[in-house]
C-alpha atoms as a PDB file:
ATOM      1  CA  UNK A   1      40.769 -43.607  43.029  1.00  0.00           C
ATOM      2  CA  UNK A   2      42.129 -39.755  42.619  1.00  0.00           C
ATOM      3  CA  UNK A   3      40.733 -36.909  44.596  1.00  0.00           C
ATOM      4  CA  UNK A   4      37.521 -35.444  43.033  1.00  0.00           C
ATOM      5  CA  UNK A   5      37.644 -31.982  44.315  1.00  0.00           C
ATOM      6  CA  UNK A   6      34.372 -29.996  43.709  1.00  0.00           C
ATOM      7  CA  UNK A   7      33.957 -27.767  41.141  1.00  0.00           C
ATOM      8  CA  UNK A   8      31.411 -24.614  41.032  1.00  0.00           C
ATOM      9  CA  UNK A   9      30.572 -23.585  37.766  1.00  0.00           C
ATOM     10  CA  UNK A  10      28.412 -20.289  37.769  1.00  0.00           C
ATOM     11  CA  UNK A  11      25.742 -19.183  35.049  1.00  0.00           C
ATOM     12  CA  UNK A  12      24.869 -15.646  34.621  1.00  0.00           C
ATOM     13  CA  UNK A  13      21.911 -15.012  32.800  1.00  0.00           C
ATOM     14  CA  UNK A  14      19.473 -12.151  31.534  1.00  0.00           C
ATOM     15  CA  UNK A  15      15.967 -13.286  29.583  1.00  0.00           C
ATOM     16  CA  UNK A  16      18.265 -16.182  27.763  1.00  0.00           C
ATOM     17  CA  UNK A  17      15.802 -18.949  28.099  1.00  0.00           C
ATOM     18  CA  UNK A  18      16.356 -19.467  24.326  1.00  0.00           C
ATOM     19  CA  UNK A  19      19.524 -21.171  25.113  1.00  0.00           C
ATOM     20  CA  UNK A  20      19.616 -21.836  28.656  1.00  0.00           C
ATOM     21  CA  UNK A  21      18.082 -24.926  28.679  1.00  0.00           C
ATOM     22  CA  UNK A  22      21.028 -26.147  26.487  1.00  0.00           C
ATOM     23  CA  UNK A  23      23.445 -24.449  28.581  1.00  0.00           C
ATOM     24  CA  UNK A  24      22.650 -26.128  31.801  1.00  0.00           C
ATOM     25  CA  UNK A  25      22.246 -29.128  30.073  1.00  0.00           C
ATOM     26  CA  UNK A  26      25.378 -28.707  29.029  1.00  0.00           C
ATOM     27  CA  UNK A  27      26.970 -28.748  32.994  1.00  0.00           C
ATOM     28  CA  UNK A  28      24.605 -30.940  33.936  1.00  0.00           C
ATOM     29  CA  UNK A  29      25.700 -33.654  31.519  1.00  0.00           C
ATOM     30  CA  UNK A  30      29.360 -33.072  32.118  1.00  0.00           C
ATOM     31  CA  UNK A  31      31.342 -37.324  32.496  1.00  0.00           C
ATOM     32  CA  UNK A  32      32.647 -35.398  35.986  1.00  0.00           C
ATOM     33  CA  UNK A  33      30.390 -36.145  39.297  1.00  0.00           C
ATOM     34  CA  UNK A  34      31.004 -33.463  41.264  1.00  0.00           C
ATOM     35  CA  UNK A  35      29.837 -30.073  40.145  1.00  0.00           C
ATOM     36  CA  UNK A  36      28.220 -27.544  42.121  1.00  0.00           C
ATOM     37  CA  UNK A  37      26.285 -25.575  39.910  1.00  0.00           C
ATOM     38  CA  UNK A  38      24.922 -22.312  40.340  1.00  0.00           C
ATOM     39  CA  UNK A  39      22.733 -20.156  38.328  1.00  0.00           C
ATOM     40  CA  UNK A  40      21.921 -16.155  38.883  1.00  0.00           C
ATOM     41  CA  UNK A  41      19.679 -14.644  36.704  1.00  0.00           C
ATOM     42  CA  UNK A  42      18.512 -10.861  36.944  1.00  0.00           C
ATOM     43  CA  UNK A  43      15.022 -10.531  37.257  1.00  0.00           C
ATOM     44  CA  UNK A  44      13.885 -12.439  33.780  1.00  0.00           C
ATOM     45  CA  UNK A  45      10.333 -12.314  31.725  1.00  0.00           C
ATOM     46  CA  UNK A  46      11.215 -14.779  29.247  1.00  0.00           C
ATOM     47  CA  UNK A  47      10.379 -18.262  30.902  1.00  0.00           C
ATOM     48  CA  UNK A  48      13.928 -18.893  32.697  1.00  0.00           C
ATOM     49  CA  UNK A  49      12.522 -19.013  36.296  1.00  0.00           C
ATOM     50  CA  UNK A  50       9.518 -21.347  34.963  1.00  0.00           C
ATOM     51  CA  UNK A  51      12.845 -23.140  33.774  1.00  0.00           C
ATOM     52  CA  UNK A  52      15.043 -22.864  37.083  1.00  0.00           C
ATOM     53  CA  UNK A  53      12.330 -24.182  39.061  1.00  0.00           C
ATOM     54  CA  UNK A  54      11.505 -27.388  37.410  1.00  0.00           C
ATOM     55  CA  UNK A  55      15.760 -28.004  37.687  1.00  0.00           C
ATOM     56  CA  UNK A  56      15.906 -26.890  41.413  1.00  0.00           C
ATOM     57  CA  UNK A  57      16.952 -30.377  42.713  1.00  0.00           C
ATOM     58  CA  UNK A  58      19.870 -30.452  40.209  1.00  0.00           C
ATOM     59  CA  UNK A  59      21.124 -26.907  41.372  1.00  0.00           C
ATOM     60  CA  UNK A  60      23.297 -26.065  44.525  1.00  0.00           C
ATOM     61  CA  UNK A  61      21.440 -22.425  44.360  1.00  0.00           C
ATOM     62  CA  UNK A  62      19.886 -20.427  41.897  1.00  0.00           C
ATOM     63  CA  UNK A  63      18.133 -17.028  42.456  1.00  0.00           C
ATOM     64  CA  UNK A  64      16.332 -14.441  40.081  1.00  0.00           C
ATOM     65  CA  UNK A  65      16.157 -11.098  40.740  1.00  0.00           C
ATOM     66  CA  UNK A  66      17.489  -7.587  39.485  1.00  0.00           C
ATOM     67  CA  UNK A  67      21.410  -6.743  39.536  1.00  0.00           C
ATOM     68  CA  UNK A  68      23.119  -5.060  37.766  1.00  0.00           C
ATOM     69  CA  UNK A  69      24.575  -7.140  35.078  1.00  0.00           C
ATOM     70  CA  UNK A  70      26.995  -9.950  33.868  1.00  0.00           C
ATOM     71  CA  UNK A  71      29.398  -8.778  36.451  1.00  0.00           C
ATOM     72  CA  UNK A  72      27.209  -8.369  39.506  1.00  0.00           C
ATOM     73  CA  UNK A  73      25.555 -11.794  39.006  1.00  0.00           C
ATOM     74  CA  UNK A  74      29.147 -13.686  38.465  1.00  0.00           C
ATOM     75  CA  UNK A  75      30.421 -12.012  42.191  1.00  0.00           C
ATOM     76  CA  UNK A  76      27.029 -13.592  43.752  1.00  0.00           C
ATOM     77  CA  UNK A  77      27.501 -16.907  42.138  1.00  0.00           C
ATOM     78  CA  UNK A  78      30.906 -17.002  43.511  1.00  0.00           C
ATOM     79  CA  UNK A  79      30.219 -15.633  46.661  1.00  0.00           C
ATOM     80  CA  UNK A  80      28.229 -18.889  47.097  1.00  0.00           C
ATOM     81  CA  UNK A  81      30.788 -21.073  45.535  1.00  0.00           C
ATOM     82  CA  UNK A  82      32.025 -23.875  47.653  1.00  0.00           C
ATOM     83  CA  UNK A  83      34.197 -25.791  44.965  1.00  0.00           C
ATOM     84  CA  UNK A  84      37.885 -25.986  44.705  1.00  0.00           C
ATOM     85  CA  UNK A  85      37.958 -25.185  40.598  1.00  0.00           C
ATOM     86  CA  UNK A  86      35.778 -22.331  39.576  1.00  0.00           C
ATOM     87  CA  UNK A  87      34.708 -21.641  36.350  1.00  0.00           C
ATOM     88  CA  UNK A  88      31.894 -20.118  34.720  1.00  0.00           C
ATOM     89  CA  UNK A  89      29.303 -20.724  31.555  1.00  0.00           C
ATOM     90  CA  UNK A  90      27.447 -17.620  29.631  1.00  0.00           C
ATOM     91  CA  UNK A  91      24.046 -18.913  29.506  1.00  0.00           C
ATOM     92  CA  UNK A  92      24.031 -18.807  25.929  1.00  0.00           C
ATOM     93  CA  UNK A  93      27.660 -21.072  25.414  1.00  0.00           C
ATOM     94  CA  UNK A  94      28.191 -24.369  25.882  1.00  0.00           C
ATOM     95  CA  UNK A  95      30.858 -26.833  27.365  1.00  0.00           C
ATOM     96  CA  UNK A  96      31.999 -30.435  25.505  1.00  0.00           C
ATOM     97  CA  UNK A  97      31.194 -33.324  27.740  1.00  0.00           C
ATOM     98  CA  UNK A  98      34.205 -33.924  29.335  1.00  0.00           C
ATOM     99  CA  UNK A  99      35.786 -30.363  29.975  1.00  0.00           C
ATOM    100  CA  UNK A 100      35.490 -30.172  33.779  1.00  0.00           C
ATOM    101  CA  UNK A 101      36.715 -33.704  34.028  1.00  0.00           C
ATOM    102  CA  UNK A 102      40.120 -32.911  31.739  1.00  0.00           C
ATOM    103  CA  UNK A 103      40.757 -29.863  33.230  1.00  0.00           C
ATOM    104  CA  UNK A 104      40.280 -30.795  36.993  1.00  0.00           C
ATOM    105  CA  UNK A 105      42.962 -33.795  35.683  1.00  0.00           C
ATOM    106  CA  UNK A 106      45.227 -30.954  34.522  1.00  0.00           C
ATOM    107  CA  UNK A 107      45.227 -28.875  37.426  1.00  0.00           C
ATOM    108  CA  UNK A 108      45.924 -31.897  40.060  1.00  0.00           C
ATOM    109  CA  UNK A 109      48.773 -32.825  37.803  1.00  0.00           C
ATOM    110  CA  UNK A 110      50.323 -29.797  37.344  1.00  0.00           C
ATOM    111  CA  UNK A 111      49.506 -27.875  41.068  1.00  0.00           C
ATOM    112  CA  UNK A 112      52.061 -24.678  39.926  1.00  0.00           C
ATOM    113  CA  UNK A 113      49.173 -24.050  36.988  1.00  0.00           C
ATOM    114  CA  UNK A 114      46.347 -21.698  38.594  1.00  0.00           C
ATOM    115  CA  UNK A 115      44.190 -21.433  35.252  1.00  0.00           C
ATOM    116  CA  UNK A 116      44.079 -23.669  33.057  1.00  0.00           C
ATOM    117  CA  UNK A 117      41.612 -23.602  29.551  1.00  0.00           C
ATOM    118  CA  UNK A 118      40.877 -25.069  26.298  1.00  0.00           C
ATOM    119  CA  UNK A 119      40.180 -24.557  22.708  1.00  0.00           C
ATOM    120  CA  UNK A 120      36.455 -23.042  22.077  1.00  0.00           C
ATOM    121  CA  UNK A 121      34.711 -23.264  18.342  1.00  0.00           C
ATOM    122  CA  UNK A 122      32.348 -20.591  17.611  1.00  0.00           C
ATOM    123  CA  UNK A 123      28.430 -21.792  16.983  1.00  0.00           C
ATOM    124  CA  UNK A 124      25.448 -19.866  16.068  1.00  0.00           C
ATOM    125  CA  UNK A 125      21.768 -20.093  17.625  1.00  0.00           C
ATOM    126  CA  UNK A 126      21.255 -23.268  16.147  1.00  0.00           C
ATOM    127  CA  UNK A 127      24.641 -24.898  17.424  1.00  0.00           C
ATOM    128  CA  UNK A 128      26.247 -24.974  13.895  1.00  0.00           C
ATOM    129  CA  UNK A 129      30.431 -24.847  14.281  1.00  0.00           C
ATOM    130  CA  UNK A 130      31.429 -21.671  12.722  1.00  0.00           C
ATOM    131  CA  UNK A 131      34.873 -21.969  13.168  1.00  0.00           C
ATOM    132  CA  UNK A 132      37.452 -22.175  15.803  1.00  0.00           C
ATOM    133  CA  UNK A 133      38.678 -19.322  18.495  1.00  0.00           C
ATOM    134  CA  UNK A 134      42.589 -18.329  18.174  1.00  0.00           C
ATOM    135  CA  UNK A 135      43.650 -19.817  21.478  1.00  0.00           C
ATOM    136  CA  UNK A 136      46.993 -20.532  22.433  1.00  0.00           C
ATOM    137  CA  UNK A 137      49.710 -19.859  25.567  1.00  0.00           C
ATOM    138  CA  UNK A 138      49.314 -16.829  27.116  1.00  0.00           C
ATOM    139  CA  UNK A 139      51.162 -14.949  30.228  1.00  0.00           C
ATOM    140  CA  UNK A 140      51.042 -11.351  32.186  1.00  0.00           C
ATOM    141  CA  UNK A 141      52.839 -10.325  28.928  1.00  0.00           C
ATOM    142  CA  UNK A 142      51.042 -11.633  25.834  1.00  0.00           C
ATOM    143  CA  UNK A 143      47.709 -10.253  27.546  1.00  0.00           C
ATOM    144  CA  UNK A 144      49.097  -6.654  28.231  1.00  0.00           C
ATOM    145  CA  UNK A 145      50.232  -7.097  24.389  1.00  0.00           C
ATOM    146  CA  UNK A 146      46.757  -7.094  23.109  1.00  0.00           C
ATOM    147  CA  UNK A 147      46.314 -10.490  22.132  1.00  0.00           C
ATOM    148  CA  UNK A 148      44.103 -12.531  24.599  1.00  0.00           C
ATOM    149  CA  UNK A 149      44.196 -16.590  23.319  1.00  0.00           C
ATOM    150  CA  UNK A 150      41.902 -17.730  26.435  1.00  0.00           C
ATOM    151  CA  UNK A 151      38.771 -18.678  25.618  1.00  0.00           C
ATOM    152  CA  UNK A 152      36.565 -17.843  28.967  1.00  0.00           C
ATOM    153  CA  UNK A 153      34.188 -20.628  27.885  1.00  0.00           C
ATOM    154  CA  UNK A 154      37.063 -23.303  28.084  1.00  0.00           C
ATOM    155  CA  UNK A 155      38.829 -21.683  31.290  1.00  0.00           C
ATOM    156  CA  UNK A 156      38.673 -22.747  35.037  1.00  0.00           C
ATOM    157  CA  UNK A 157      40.928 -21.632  37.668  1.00  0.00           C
ATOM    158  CA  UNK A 158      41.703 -22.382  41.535  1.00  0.00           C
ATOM    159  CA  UNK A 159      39.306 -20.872  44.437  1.00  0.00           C
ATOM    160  CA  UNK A 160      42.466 -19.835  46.369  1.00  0.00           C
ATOM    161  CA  UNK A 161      43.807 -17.560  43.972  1.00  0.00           C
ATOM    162  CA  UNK A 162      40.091 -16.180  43.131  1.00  0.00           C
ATOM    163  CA  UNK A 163      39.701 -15.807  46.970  1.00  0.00           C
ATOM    164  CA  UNK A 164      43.327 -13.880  46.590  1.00  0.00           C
ATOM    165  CA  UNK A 165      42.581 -11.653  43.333  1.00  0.00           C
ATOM    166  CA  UNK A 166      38.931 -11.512  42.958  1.00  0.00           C
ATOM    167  CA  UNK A 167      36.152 -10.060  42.750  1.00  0.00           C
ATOM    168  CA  UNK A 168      35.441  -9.005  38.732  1.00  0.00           C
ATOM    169  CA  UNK A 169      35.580  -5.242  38.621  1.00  0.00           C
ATOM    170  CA  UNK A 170      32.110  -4.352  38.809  1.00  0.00           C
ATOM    171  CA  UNK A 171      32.693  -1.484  36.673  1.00  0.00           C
ATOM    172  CA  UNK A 172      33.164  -3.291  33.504  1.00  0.00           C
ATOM    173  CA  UNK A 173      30.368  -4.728  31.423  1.00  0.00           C
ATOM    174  CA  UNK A 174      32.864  -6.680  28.756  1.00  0.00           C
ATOM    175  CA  UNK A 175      36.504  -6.943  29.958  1.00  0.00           C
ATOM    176  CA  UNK A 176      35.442  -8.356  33.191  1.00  0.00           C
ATOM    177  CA  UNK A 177      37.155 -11.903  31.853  1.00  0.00           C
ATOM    178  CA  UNK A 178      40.312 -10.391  30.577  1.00  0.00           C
ATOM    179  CA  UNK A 179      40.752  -8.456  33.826  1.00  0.00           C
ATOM    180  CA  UNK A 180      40.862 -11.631  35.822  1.00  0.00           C
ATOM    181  CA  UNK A 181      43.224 -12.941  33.607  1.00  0.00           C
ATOM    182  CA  UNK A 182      45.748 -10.420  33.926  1.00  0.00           C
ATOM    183  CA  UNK A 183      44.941 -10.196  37.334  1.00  0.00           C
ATOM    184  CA  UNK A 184      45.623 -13.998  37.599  1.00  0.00           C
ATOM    185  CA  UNK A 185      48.745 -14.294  34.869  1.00  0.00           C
ATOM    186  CA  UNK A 186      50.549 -12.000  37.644  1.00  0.00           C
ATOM    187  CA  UNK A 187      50.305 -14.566  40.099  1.00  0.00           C
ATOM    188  CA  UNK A 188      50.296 -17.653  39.097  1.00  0.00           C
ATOM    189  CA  UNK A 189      51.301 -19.838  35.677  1.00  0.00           C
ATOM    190  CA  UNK A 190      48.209 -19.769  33.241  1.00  0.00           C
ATOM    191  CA  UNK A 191      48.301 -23.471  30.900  1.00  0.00           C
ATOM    192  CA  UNK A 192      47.063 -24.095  27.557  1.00  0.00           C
ATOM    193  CA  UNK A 193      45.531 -27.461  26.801  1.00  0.00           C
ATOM    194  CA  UNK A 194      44.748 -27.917  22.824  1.00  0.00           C
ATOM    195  CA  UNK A 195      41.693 -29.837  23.654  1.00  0.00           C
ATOM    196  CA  UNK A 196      38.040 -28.671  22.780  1.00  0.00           C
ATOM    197  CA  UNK A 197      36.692 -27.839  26.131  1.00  0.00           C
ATOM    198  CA  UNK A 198      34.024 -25.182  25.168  1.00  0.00           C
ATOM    199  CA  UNK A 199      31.953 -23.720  22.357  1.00  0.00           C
ATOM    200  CA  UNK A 200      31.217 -20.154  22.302  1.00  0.00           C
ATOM    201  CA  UNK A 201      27.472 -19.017  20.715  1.00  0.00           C
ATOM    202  CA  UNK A 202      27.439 -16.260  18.645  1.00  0.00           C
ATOM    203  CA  UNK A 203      24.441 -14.400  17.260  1.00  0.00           C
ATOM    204  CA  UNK A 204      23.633 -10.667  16.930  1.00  0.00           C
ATOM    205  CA  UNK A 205      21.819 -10.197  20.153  1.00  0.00           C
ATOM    206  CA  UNK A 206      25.351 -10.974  21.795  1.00  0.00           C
ATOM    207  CA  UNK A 207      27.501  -8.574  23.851  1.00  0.00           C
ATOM    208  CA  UNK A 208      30.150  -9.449  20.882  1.00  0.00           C
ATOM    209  CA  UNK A 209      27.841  -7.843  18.175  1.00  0.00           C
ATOM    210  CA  UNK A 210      25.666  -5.838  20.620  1.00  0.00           C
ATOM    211  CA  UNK A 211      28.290  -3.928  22.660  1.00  0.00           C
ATOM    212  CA  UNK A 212      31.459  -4.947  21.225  1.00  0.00           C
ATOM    213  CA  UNK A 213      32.971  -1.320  21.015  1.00  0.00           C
ATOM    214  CA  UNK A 214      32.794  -1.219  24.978  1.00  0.00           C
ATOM    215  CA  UNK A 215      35.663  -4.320  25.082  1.00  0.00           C
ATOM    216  CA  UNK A 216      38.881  -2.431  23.954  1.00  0.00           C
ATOM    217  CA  UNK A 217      38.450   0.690  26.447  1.00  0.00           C
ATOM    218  CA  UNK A 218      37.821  -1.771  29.110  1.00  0.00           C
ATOM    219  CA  UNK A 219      40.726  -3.385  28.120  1.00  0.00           C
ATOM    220  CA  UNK A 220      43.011  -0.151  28.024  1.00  0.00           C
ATOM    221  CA  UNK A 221      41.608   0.665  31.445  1.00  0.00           C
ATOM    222  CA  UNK A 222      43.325  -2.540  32.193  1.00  0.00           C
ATOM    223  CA  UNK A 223      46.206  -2.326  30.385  1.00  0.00           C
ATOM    224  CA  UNK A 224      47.276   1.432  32.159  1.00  0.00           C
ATOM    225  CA  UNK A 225      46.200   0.407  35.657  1.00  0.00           C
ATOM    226  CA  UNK A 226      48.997  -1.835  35.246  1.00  0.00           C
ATOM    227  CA  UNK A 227      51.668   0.816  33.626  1.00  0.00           C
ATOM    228  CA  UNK A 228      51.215   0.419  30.519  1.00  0.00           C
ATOM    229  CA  UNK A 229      52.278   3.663  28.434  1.00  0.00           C
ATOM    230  CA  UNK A 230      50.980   4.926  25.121  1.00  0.00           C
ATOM    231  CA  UNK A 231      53.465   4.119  22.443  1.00  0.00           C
ATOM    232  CA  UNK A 232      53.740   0.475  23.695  1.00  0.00           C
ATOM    233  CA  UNK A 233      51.853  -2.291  21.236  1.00  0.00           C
ATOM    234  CA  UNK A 234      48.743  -2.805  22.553  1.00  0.00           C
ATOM    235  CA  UNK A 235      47.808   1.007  22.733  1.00  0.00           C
ATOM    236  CA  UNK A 236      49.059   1.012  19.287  1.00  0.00           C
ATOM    237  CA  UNK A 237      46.821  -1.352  18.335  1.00  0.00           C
ATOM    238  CA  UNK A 238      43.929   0.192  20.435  1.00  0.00           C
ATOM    239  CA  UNK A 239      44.555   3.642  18.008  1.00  0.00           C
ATOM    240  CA  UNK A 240      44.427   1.184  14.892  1.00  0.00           C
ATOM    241  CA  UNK A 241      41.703  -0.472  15.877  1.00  0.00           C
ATOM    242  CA  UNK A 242      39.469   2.753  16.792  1.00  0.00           C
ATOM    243  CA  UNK A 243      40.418   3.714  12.962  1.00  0.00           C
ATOM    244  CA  UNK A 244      39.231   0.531  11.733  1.00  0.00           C
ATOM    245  CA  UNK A 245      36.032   0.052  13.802  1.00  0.00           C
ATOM    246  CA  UNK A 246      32.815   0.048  11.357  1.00  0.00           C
ATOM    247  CA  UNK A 247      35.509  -2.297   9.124  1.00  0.00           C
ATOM    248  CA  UNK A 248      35.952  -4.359  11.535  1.00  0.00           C
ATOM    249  CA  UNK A 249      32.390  -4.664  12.295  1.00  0.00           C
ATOM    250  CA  UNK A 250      30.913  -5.170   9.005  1.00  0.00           C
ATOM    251  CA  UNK A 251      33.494  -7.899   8.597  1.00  0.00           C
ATOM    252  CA  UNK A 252      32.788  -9.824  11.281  1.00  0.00           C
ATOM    253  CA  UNK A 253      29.172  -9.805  10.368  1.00  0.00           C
ATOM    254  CA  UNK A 254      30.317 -11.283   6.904  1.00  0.00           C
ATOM    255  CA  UNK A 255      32.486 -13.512   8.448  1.00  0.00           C
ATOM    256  CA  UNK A 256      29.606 -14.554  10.485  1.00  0.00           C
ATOM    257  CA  UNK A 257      27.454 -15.210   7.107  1.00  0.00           C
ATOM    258  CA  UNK A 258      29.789 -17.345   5.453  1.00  0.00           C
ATOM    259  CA  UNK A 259      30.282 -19.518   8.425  1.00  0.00           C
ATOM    260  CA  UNK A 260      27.132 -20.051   8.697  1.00  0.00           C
ATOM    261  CA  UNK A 261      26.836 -21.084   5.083  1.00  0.00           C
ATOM    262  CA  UNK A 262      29.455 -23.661   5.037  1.00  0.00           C
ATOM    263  CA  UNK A 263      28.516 -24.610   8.415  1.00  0.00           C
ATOM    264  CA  UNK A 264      28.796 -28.728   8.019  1.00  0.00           C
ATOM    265  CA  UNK A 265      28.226 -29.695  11.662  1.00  0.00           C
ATOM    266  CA  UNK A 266      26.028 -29.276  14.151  1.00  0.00           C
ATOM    267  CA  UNK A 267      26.872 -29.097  18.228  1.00  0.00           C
ATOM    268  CA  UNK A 268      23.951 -31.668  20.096  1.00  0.00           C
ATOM    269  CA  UNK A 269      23.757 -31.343  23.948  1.00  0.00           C
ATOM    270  CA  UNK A 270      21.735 -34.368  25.265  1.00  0.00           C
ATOM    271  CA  UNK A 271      18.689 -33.027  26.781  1.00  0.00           C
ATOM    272  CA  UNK A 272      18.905 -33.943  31.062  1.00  0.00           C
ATOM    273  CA  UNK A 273      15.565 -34.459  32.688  1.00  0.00           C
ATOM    274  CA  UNK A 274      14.909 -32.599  36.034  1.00  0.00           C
ATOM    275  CA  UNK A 275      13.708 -36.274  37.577  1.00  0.00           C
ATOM    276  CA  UNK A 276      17.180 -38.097  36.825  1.00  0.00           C
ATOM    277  CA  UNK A 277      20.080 -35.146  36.909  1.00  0.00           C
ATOM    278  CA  UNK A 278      22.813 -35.782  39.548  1.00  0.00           C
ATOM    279  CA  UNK A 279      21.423 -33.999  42.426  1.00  0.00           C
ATOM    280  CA  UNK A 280      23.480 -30.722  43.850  1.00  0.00           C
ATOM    281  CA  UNK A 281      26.360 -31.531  46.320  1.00  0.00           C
ATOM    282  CA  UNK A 282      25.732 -31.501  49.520  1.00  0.00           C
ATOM    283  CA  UNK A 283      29.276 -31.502  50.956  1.00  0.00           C
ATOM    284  CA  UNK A 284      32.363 -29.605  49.554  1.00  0.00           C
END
């Protein structure tokens, strides 16, 4: 039988209960046995402790209390992290049922590949498919270009190179993903697989819609930390994209409308009871 190496996958989470039961279902119900999964939420009022406690047995650690953000709570969940493949889950998205098991396949066949990730579809509260997220091959290159095709929900990557180029920049509240990225593409080969590995929830109460204006100056902080100069494409497409901004908006809020109209199928996560989930790891 082939080596099952663990795999952490962290949650962050913030008063999501709405979807959080979903979302750890989600892990929880992954075809791979040995996940290590650990949740960190920030102090919520909504019902996800209530939640977290009845799952305890099925989680290698969980804690509530306040941090200060997305960011803070994914560099405590990996700072507990025993696994060999990390990866992380919003507590709003959702994985397909055999991502970790394809992509842990993918990484012990191909050991030069440090990240590896999927294809995501976009669903709304209710788990309707919107559509389908413009992934595709990526390197150090194509991401200081503008154009990032990795969809975090359908990405994992090896504990050695986090251990080597981690932690997320605490400092940023939305580019925290794509900084790793780059971070990553300049040390290792980053691998495409056009498989569905994750679905990614959107709704209006989402960072996308909620903050979305704080991604692109994250990602130019990025982008000139590593020399990037202003007349090269992505800063060009920065200063079109500032022009463009309340168009851009309003049309992915139509966008989001018409999806959901047309919307023909529905994403179901099999609900896992606290008494019969695979209990946490207890070895690494």
């Amino acid at each position: 039988m082939p080596e099952q190496p663990l795999v952490s996958i962290v949650t962050p989470s913030y008063n999501q209960a709405a979807f959080l039961a979903q979302t750890m279902a989600a892990v929880l119900g992954q075809d791979y046995p040995r996940i290590e999964y650990i949740v960190v939420d920030g102090g919520s009022t909504d019902g996800t402790v209530d939640l977290l406690r009845r799952y305890d047995r099925c989680l290698a650690w969980w804690v509530s209390e306040p941090d200060r953000g997305q960011t803070d709570a994914l560099n405590k969940g990996f700072a507990r992290a025993r696994g060999r493949i990390l990866g992380w889950l919003n507590a709003d998205d959702l994985y397909a049922p055999y991502a970790v098991r394809e992509a842990v396949a993918f990484l012990q066949a191909h050991p030069e590949v440090g990240l590896v990730y999927g294809d995501a579809a976009y669903i709304d509260e209710e788990g309707w498919v919107l559509g389908r997220y413009r992934a595709g091959p990526a390197d150090y290159a194509t991401l200081l270009s503008g154009r990032v095709p990795i969809a975090q929900q359908a990405a994992f990557f090896r504990a050695e190179l986090w251990q080597q180029v981690g932690p997320l920049d605490p400092n940023f509240f939305f580019a925290m993903d794509y900084d790793l990225w780059v971070r990553l593409a300049k040390v290792t080969r980053l691998a495409y697989v056009p498989r569905l590995w994750g679905y990614y929830r959107l709704h209006l109460q989402a960072k996308t819609f909620a903050a979305g204006d704080r991604c692109w100056p994250e990602m130019m902080q990025v982008f000139y930390r590593e020399g990037g100069r202003p007349w090269q494409r992505m800063a060009l497409k920065y200063a079109l994209r500032r022009a463009i901004e309340p168009l851009w908006n309003r049309r992915w809020r139509r966008w989001l409308r018409k999806a959901r109209a047309r919307a023909t199928r529905r994403v179901q996560v099999p609900p896992i009871s606290p008494a019969t989930c695979r209990p946490a790891p207890q070895e690494a």
